[in-house]
Protein backbone atom coordinates (compact mmCIF):
# COMPACT_ATOMS: atom_id res chain seq x y z
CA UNK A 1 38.58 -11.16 -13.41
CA UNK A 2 41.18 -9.31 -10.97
CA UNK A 3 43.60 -6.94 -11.25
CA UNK A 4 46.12 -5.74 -9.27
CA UNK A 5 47.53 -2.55 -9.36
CA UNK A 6 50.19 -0.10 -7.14
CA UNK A 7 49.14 3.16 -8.01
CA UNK A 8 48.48 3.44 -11.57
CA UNK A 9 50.33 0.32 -12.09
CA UNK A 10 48.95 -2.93 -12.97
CA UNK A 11 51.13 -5.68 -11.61
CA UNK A 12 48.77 -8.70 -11.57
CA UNK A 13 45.74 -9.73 -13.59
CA UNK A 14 43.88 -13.16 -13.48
CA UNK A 15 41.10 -14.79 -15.39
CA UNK A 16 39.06 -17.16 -14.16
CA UNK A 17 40.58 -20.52 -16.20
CA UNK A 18 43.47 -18.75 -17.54
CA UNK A 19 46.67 -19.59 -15.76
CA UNK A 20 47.31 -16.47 -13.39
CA UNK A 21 50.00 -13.93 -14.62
CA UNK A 22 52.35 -11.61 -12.25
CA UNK A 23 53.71 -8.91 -14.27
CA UNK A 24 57.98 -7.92 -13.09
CA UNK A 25 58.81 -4.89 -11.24
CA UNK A 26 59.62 -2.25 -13.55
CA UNK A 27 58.42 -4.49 -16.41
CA UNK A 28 54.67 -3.00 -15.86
CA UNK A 29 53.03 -0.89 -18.73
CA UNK A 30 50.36 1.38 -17.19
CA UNK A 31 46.72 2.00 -18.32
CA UNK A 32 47.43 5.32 -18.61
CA UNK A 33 50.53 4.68 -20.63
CA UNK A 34 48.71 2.45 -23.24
CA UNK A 35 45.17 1.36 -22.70
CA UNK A 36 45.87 -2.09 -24.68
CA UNK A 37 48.94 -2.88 -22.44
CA UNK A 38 47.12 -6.38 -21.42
CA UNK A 39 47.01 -7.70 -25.33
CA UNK A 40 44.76 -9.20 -27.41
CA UNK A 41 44.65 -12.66 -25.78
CA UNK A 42 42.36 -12.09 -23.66
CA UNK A 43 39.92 -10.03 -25.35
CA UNK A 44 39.87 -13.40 -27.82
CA UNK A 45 39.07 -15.34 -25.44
CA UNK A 46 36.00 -13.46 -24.11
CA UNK A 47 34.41 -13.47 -27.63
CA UNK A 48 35.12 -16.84 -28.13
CA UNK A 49 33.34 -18.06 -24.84
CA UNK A 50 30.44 -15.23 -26.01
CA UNK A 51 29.83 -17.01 -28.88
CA UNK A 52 30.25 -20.14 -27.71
CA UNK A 53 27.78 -19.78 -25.24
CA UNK A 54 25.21 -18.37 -27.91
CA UNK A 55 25.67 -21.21 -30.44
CA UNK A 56 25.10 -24.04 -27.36
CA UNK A 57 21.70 -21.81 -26.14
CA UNK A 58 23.06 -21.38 -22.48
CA UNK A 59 23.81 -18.12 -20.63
CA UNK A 60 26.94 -16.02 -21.39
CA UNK A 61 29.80 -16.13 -19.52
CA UNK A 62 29.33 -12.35 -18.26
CA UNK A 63 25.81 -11.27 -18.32
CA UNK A 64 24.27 -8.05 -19.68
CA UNK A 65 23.63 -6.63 -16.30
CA UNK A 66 27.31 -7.54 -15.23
CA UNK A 67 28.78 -6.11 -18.44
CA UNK A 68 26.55 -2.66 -17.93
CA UNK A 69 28.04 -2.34 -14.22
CA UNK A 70 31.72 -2.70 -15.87
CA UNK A 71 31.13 -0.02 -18.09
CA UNK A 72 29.81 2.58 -15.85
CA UNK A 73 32.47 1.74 -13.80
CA UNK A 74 35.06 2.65 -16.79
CA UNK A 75 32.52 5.59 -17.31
CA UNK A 76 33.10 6.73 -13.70
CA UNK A 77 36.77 6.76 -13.91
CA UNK A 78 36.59 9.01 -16.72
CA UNK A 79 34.99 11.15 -15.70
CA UNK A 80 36.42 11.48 -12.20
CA UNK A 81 39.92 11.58 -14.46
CA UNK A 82 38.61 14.22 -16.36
CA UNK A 83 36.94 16.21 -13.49
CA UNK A 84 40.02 15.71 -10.31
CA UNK A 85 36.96 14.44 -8.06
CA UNK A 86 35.71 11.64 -7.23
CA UNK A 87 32.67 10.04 -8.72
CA UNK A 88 29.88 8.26 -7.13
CA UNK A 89 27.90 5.68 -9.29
């Protein structure tokens, strides 16, 4: 997955095999602004590959380890949002 952002601004996102999307100037909902601003879509599609992967016995798209460095990462900006400094993880 990337995203793009201009300051607090996401204005592109892609996932691998989902067609890429550019978000319009001025069009852009931030993070901060709504933390579901990307939909549902693509949260669907991550389970369904997750469990698709468990009922054909081979490994999941994202791994555990993966998945754990994502979420300290979200963790870190948190807390360095909470705390004005940055955060080293």
């Amino acid at each position: 997955m990337t995203i793009a952002l201009e300051e607090t601004r996401i204005v592109r996102y892609e996932i691998e095999g989902e067609p890429k999307r550019q978000i319009p100037p001025g069009a852009a909902v931030t993070a901060a602004q709504s933390p579901t601003a990307l939909g549902r879509d693509e949260f669907t599609a991550q389970y369904r590959a997750v469990v698709a992967s468990l009922q054909e016995g081979r490994a999941p798209p994202v791994s555990g380890e993966e998945a754990r460095r994502a979420m300290a990462t979200v963790l870190a900006i948190y807390e360095a949002s909470r705390s004005g400094r940055p955060v080293a993880f």
